[in-house]
N, C-alpha and C. Protein backbone atom coordinates (compact mmCIF):
# COMPACT_ATOMS: atom_id res chain seq x y z
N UNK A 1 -0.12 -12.38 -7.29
CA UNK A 1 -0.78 -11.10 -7.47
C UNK A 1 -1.30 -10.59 -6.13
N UNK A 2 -1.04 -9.52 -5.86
CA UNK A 2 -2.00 -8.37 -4.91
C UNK A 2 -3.08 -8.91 -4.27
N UNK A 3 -4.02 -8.43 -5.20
CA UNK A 3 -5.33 -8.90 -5.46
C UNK A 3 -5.93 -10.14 -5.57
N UNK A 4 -5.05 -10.57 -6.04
CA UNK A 4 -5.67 -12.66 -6.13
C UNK A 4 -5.78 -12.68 -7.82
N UNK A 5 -6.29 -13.74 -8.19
CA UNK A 5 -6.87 -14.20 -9.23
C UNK A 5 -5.74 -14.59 -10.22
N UNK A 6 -6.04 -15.03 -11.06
CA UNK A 6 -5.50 -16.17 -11.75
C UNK A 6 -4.38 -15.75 -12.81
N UNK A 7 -2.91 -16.26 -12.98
CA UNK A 7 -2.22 -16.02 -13.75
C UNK A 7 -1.66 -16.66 -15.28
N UNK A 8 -1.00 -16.51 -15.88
CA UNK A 8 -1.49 -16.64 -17.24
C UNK A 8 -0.39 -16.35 -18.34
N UNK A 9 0.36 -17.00 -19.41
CA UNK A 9 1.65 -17.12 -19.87
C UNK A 9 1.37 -15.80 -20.45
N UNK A 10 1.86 -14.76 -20.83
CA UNK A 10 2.03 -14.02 -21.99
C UNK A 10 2.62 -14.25 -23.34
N UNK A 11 2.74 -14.15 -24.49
CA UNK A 11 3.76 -14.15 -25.18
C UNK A 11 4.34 -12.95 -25.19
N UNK A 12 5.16 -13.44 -25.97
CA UNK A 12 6.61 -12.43 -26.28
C UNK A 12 6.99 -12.29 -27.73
N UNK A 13 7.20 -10.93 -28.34
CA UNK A 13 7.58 -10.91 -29.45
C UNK A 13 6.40 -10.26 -30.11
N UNK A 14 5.39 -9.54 -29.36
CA UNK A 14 4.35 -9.05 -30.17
C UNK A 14 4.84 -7.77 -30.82
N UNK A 15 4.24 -7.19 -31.56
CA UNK A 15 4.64 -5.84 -32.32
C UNK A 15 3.85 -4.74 -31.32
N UNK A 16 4.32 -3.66 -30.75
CA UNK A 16 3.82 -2.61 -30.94
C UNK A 16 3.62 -1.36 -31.05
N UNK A 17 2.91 -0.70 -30.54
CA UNK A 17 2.26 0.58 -31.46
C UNK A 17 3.71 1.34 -31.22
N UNK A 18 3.80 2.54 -31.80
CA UNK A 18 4.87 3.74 -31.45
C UNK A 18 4.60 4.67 -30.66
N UNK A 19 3.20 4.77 -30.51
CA UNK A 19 2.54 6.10 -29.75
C UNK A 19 1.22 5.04 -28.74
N UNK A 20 1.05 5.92 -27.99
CA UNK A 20 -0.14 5.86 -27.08
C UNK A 20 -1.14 6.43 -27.70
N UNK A 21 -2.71 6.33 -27.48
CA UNK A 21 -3.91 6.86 -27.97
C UNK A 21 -4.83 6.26 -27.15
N UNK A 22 -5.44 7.23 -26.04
CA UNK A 22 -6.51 6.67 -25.39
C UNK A 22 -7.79 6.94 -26.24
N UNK A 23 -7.87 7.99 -26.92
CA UNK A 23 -9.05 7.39 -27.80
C UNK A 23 -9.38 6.29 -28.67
N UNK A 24 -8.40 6.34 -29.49
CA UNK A 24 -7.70 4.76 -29.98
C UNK A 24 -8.43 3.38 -29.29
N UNK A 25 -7.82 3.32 -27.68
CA UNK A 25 -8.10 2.02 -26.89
C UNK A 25 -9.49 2.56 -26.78
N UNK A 26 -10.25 3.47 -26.54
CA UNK A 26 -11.28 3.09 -25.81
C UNK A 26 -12.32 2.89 -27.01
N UNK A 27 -12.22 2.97 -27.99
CA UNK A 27 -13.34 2.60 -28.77
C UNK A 27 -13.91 1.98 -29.29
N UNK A 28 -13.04 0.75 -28.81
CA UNK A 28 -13.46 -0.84 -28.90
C UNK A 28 -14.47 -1.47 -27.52
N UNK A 29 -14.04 -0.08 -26.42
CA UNK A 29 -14.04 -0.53 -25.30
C UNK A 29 -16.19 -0.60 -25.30
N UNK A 30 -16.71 -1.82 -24.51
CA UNK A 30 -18.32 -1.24 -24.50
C UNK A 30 -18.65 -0.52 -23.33
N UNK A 31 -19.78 0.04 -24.11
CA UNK A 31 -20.44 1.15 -22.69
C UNK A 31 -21.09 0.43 -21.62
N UNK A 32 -21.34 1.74 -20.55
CA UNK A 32 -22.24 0.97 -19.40
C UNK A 32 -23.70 0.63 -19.62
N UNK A 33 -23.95 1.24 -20.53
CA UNK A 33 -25.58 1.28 -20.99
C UNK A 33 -26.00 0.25 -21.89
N UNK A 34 -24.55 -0.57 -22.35
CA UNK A 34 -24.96 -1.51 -23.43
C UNK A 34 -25.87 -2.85 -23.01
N UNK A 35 -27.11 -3.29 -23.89
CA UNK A 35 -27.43 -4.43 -23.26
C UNK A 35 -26.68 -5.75 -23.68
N UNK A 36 -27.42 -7.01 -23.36
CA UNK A 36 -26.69 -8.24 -23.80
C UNK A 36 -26.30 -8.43 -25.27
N UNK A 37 -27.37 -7.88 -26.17
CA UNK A 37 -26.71 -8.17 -27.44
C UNK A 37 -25.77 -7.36 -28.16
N UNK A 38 -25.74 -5.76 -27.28
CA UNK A 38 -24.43 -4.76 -27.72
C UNK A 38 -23.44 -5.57 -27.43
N UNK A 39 -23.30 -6.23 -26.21
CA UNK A 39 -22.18 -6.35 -25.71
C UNK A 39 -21.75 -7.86 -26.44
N UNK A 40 -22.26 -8.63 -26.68
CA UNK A 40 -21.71 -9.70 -27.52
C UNK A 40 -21.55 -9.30 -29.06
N UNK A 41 -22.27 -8.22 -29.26
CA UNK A 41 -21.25 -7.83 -30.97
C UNK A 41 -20.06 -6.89 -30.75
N UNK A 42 -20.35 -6.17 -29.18
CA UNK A 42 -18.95 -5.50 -29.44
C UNK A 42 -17.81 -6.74 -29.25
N UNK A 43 -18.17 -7.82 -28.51
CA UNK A 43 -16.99 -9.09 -28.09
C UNK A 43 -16.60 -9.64 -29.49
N UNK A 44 -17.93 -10.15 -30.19
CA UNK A 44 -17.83 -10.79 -31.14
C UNK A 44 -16.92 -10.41 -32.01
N UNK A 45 -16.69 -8.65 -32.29
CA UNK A 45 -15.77 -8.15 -33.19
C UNK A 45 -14.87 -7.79 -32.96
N UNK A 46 -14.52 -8.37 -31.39
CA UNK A 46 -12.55 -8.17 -31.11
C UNK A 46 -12.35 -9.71 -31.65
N UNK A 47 -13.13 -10.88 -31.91
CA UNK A 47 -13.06 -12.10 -32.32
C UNK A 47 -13.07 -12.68 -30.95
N UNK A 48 -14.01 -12.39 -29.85
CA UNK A 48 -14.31 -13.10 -28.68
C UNK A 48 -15.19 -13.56 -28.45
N UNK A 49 -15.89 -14.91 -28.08
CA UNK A 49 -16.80 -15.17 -27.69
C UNK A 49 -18.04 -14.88 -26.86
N UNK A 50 -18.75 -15.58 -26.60
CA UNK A 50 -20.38 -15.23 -25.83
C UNK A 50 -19.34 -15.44 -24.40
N UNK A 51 -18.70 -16.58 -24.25
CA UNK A 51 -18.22 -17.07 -23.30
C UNK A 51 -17.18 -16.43 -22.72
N UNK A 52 -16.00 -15.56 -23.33
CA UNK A 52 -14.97 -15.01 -23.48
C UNK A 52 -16.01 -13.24 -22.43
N UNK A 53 -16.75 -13.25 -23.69
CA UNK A 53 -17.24 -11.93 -23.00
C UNK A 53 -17.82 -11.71 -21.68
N UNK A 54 -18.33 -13.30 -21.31
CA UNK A 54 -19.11 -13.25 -19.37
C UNK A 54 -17.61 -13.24 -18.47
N UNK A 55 -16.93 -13.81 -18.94
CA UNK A 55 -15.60 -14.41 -18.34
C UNK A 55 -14.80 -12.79 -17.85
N UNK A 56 -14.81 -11.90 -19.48
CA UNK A 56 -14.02 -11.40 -18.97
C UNK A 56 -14.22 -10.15 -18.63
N UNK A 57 -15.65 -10.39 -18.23
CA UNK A 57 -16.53 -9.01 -17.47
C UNK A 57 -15.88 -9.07 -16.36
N UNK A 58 -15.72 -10.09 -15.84
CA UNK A 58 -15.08 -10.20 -14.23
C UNK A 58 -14.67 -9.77 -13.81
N UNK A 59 -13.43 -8.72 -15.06
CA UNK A 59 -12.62 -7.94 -14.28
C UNK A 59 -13.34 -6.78 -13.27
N UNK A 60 -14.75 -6.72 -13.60
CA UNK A 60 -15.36 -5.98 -12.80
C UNK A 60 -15.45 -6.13 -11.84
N UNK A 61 -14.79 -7.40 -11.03
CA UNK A 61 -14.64 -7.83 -9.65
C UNK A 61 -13.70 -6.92 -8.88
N UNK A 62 -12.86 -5.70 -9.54
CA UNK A 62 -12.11 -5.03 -8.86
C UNK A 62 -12.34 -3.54 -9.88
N UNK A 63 -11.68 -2.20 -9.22
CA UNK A 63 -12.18 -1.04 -10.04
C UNK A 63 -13.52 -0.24 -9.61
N UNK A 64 -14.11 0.60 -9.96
CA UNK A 64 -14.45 1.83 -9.86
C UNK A 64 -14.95 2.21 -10.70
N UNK A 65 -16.55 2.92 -10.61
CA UNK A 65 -17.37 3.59 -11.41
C UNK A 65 -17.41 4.62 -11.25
N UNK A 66 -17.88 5.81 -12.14
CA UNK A 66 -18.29 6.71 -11.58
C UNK A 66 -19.91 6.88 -11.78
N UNK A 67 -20.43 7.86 -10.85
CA UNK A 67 -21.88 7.89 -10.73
C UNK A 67 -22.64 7.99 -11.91
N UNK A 68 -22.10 8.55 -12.82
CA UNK A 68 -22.64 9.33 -14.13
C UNK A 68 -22.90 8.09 -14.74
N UNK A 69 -22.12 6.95 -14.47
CA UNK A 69 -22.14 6.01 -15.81
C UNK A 69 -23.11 4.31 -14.90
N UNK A 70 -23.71 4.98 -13.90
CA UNK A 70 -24.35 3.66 -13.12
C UNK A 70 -25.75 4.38 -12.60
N UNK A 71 -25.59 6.32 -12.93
CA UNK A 71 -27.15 6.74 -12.57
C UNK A 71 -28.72 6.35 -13.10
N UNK A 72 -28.48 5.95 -14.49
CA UNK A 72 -29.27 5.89 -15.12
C UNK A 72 -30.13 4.03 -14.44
N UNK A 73 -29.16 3.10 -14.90
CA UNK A 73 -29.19 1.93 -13.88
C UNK A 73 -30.21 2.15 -12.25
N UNK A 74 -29.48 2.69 -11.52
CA UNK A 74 -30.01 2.63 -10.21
C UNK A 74 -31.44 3.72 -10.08
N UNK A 75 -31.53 4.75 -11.04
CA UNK A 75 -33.06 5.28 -10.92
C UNK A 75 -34.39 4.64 -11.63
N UNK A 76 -33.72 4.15 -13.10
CA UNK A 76 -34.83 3.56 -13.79
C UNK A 76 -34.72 2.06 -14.14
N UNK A 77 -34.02 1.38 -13.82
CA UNK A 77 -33.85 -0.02 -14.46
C UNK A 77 -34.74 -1.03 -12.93
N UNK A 78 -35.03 -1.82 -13.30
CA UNK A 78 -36.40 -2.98 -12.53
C UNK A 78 -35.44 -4.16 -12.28
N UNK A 79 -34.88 -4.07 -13.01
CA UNK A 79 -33.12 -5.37 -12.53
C UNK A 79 -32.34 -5.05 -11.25
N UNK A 80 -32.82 -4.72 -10.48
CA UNK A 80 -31.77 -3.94 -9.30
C UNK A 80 -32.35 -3.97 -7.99
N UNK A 81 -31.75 -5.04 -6.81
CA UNK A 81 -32.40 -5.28 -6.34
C UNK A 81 -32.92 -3.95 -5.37
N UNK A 82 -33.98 -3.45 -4.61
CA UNK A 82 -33.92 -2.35 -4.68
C UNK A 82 -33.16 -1.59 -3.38
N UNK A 83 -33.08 -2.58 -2.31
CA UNK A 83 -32.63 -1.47 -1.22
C UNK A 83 -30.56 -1.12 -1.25
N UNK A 84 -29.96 -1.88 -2.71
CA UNK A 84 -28.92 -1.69 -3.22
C UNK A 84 -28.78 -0.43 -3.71
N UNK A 85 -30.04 -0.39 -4.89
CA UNK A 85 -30.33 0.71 -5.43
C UNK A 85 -30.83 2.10 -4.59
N UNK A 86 -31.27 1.99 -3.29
CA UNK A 86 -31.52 3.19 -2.41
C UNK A 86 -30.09 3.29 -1.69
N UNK A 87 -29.16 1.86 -1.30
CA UNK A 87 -27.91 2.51 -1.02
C UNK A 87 -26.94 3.34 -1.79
N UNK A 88 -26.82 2.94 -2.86
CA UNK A 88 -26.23 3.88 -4.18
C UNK A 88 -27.13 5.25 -3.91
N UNK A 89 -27.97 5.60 -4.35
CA UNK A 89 -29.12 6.37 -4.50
C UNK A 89 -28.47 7.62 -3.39
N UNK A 90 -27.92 7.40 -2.26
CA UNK A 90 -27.82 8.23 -1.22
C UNK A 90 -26.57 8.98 -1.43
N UNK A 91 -26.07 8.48 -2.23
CA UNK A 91 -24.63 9.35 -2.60
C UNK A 91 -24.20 9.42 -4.53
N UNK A 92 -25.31 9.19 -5.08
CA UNK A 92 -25.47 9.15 -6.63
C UNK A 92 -26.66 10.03 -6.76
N UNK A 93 -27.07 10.62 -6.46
CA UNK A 93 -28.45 11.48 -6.67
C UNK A 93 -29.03 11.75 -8.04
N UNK A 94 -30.05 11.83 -8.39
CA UNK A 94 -30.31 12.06 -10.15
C UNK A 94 -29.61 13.33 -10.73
N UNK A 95 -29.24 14.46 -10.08
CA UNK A 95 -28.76 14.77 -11.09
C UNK A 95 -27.15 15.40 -10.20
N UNK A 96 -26.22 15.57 -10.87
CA UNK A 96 -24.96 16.19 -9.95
C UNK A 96 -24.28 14.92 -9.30
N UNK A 97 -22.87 15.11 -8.76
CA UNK A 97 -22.11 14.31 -7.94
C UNK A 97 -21.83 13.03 -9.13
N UNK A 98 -21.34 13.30 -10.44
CA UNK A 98 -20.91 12.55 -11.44
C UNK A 98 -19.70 11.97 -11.30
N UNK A 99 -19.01 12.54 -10.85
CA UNK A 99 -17.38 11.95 -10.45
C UNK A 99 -17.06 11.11 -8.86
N UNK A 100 -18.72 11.08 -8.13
CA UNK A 100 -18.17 10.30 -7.13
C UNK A 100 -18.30 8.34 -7.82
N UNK A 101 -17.70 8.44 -6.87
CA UNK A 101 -17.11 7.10 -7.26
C UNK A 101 -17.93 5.91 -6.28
N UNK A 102 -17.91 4.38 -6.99
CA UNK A 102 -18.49 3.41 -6.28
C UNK A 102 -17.65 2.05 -7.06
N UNK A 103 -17.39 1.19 -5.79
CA UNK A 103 -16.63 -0.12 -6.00
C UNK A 103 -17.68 -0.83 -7.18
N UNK A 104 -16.64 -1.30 -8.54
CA UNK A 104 -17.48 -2.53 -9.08
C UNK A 104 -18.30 -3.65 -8.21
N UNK A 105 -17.41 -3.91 -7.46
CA UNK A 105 -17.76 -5.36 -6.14
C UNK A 105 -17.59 -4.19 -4.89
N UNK A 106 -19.03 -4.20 -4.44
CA UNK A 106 -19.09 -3.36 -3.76
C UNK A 106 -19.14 -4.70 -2.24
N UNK A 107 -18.87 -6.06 -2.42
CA UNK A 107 -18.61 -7.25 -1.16
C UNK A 107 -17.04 -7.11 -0.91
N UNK A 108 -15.94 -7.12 -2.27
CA UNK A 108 -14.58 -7.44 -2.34
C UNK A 108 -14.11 -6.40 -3.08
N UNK A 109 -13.67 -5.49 -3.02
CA UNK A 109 -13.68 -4.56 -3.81
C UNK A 109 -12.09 -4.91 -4.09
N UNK A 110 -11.60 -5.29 -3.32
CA UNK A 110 -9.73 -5.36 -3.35
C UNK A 110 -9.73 -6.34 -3.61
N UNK A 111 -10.28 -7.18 -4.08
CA UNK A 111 -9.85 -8.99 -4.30
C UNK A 111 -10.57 -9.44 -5.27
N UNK A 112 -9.64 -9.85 -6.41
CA UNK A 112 -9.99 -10.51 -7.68
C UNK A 112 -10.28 -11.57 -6.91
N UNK A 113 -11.91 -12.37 -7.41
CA UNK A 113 -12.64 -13.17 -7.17
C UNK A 113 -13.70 -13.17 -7.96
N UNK A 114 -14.70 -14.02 -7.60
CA UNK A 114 -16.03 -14.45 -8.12
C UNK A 114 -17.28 -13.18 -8.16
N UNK A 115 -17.29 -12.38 -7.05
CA UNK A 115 -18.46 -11.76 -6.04
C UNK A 115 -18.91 -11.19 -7.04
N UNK A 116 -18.01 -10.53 -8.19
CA UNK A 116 -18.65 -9.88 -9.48
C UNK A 116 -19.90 -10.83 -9.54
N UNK A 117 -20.33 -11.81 -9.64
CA UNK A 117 -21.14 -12.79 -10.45
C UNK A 117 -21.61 -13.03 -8.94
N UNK A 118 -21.50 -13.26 -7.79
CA UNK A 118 -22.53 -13.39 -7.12
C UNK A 118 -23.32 -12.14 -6.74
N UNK A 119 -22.52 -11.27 -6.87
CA UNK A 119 -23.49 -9.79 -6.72
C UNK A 119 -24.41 -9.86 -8.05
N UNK A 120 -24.13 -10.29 -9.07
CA UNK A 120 -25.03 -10.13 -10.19
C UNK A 120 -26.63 -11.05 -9.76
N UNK A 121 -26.17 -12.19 -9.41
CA UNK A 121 -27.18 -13.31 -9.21
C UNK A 121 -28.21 -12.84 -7.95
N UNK A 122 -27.75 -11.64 -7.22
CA UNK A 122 -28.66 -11.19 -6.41
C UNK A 122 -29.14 -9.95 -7.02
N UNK A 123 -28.75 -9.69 -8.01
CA UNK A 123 -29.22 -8.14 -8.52
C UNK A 123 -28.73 -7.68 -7.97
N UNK A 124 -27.14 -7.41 -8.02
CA UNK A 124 -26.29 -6.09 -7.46
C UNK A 124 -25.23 -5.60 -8.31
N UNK A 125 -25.26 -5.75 -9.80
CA UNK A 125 -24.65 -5.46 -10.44
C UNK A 125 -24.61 -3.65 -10.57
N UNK A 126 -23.04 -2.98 -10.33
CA UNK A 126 -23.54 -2.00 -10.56
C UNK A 126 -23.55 -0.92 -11.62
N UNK A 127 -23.32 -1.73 -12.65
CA UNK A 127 -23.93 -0.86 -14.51
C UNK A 127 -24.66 -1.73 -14.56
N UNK A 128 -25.37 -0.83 -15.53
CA UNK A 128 -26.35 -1.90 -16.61
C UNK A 128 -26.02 -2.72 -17.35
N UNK A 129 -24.95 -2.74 -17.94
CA UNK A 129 -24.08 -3.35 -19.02
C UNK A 129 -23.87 -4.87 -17.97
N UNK A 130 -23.34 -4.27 -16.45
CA UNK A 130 -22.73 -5.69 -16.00
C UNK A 130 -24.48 -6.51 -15.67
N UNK A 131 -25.48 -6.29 -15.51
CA UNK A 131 -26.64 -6.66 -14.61
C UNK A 131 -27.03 -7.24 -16.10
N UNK A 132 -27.03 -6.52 -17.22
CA UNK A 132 -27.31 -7.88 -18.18
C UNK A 132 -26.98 -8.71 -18.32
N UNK A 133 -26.00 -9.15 -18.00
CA UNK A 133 -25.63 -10.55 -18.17
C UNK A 133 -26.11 -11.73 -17.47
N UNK A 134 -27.38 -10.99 -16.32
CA UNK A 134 -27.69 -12.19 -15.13
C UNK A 134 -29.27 -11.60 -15.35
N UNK A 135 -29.58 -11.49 -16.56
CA UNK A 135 -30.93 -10.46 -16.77
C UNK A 135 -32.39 -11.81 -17.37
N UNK A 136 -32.00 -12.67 -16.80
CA UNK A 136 -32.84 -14.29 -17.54
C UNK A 136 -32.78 -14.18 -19.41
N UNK A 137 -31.80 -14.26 -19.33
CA UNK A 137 -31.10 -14.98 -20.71
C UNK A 137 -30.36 -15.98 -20.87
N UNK A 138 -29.25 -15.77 -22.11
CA UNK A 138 -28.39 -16.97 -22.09
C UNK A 138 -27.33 -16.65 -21.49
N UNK A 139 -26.94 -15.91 -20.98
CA UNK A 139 -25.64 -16.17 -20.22
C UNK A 139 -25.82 -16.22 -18.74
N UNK A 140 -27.39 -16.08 -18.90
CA UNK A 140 -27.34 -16.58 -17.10
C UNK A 140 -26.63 -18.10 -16.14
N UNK A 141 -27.13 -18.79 -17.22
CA UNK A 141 -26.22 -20.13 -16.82
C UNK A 141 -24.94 -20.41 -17.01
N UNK A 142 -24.14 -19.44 -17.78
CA UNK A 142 -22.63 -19.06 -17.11
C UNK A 142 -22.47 -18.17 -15.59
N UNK A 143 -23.25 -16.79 -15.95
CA UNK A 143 -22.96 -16.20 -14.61
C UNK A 143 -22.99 -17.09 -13.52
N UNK A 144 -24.07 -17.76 -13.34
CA UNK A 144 -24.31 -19.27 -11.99
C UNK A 144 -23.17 -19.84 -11.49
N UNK A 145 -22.65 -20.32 -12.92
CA UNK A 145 -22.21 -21.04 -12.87
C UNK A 145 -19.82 -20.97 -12.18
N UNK A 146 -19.80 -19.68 -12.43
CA UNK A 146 -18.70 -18.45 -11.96
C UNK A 146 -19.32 -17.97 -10.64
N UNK A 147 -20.65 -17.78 -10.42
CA UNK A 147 -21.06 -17.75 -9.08
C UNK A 147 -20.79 -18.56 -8.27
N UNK A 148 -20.91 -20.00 -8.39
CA UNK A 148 -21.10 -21.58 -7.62
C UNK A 148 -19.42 -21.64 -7.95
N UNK A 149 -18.73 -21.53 -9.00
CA UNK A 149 -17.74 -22.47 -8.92
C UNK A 149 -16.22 -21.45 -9.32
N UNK A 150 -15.99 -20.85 -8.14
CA UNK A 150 -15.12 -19.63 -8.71
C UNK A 150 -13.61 -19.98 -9.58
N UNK A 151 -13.20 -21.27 -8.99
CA UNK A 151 -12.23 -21.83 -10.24
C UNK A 151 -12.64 -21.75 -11.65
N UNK A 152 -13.88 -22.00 -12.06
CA UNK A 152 -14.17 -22.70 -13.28
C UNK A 152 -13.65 -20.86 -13.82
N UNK A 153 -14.56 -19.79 -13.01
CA UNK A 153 -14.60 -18.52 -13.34
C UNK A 153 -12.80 -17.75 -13.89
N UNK A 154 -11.80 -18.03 -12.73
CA UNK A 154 -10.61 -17.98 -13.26
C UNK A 154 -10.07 -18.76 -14.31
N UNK A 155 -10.24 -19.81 -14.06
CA UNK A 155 -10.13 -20.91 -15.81
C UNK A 155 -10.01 -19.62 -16.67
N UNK A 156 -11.37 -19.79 -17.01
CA UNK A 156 -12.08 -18.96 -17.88
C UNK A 156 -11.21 -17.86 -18.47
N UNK A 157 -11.24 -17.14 -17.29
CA UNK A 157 -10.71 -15.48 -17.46
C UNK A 157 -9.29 -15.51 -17.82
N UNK A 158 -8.23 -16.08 -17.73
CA UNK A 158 -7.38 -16.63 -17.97
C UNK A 158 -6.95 -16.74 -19.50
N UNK A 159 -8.07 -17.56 -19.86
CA UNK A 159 -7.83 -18.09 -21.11
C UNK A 159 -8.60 -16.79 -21.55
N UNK A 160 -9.73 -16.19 -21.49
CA UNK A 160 -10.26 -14.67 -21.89
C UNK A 160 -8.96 -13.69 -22.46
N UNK A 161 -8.26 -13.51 -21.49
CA UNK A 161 -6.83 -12.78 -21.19
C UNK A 161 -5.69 -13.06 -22.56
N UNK A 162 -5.31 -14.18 -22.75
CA UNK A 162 -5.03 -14.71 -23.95
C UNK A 162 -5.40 -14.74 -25.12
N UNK A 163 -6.66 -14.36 -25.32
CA UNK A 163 -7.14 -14.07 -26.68
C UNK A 163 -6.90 -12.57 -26.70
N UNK A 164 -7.60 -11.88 -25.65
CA UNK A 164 -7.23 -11.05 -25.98
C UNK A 164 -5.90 -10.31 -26.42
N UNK A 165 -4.83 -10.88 -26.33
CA UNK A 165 -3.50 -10.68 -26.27
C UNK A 165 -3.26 -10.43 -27.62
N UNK A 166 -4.47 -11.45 -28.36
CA UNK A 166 -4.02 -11.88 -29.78
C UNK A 166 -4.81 -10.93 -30.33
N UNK A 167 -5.71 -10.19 -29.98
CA UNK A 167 -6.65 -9.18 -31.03
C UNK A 167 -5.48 -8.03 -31.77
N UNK A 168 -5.86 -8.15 -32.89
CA UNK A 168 -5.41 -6.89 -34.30
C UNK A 168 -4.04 -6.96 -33.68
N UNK A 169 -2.87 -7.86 -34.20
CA UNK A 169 -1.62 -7.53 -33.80
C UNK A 169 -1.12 -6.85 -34.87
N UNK A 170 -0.06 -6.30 -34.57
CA UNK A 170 0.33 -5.52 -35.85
C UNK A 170 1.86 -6.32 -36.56
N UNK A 171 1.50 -6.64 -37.91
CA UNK A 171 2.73 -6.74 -38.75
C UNK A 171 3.51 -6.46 -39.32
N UNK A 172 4.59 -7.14 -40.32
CA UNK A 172 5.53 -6.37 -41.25
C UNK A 172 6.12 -5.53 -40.23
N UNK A 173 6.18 -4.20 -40.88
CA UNK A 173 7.01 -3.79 -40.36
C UNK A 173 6.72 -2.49 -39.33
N UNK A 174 5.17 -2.51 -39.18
CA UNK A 174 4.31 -1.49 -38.21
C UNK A 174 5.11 -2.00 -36.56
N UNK A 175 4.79 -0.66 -35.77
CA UNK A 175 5.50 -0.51 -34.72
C UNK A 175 6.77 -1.47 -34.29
N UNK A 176 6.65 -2.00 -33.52
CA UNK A 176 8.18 -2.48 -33.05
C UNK A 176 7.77 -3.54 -31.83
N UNK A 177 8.61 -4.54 -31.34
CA UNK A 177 9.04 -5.21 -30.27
C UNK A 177 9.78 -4.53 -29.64
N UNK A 178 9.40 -4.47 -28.23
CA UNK A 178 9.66 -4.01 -27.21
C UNK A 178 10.72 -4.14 -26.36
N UNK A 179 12.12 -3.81 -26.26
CA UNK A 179 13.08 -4.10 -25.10
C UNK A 179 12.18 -4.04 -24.01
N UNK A 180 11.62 -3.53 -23.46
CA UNK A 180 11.10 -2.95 -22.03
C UNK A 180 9.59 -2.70 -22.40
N UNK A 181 8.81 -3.45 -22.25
CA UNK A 181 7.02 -3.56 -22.21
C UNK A 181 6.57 -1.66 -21.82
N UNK A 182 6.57 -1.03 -21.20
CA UNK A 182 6.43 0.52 -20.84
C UNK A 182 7.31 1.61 -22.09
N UNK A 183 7.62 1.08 -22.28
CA UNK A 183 8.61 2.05 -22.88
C UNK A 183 8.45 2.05 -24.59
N UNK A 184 8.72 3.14 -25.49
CA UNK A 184 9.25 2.60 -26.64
C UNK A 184 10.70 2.45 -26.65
N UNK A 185 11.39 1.81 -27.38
CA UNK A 185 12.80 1.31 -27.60
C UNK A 185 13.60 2.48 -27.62
């Protein structure tokens, strides 16, 4: 990969859809505003774990916010460490400039890695959604622990990746197997 990070069997032979629907995908998807326990019932009800869900935040180790969805975070939230939050602050302003943009991993922004989770452990997460997870709860001793040991973190995500593969497949005789993964047949 490009980027780095860890690869992972697919299967083959899944069913799917006939059409595209980004409203569809995103409404499983959780918000930036969600705290720790939104975000483990939204995991819980793709059938993913507490563990599944720290793992496969990670992907936040690469990607792009926009201001609108990390303003609220960097003006009023006490989780943030603060002179992060005055660097954001200088080009996120309270109100306006919604579409500028800021690196998830604002250390590695191009490289699947860990830094997601060590930026968290310093308070540099930049949603709210991602900064709960390192907010002195229970998944703090995973985040640490993807902090300290970035293998264990790909493990993880890996096997994250795979379940997800398996959420709501479709049967009988709904959509189709794919000659060509992009394409319908």
């Amino acid at each position: 990969m490009q980027l780095g990070g860890p690869s992972w069997e697919v299967s083959l032979g899944r069913r799917d859809s006939l059409n595209a629907s980004k409203e569809a995908a995103e409404v499983s998807l959780p918000e930036p505003t969600f705290n720790l326990s939104d975000l483990a019932v939204n995991f819980w009800a793709q059938g993913l774990s507490f563990r599944d869900m720290v793992a496969l935040s990670g992907a936040h180790t690469i990607g792009m916010a926009r201001c609108t969805t990390f303003r609220d975070h960097i003006y009023n939230d006490s989780d943030i460490e603060p002179s992060f939050a005055r660097s954001l602050q200088q080009f996120c302003p309270p109100r306006g400039h919604d579409d500028v943009l800021a690196p998830l991993d604002l250390r590695t922004p191009a490289q699947f890695d860990n830094s997601y989770y060590v930026n968290l452990v310093n308070y540099k997460g930049l949603l709210h959604s991602d900064q709960e997870l390192f907010h002195g709860d229970s998944a703090d001793p995973i985040v640490r622990n993807y902090a300290d040991e970035p293998a264990v973190f790909l493990d993880d995500f890996a096997k994250g990746m795979i379940k997800m593969g398996e959420i709501k497949p479709l049967t009988g005789s709904a959509g189709e197997i794919r000659k060509f993964c992009g394409k319908v047949n």
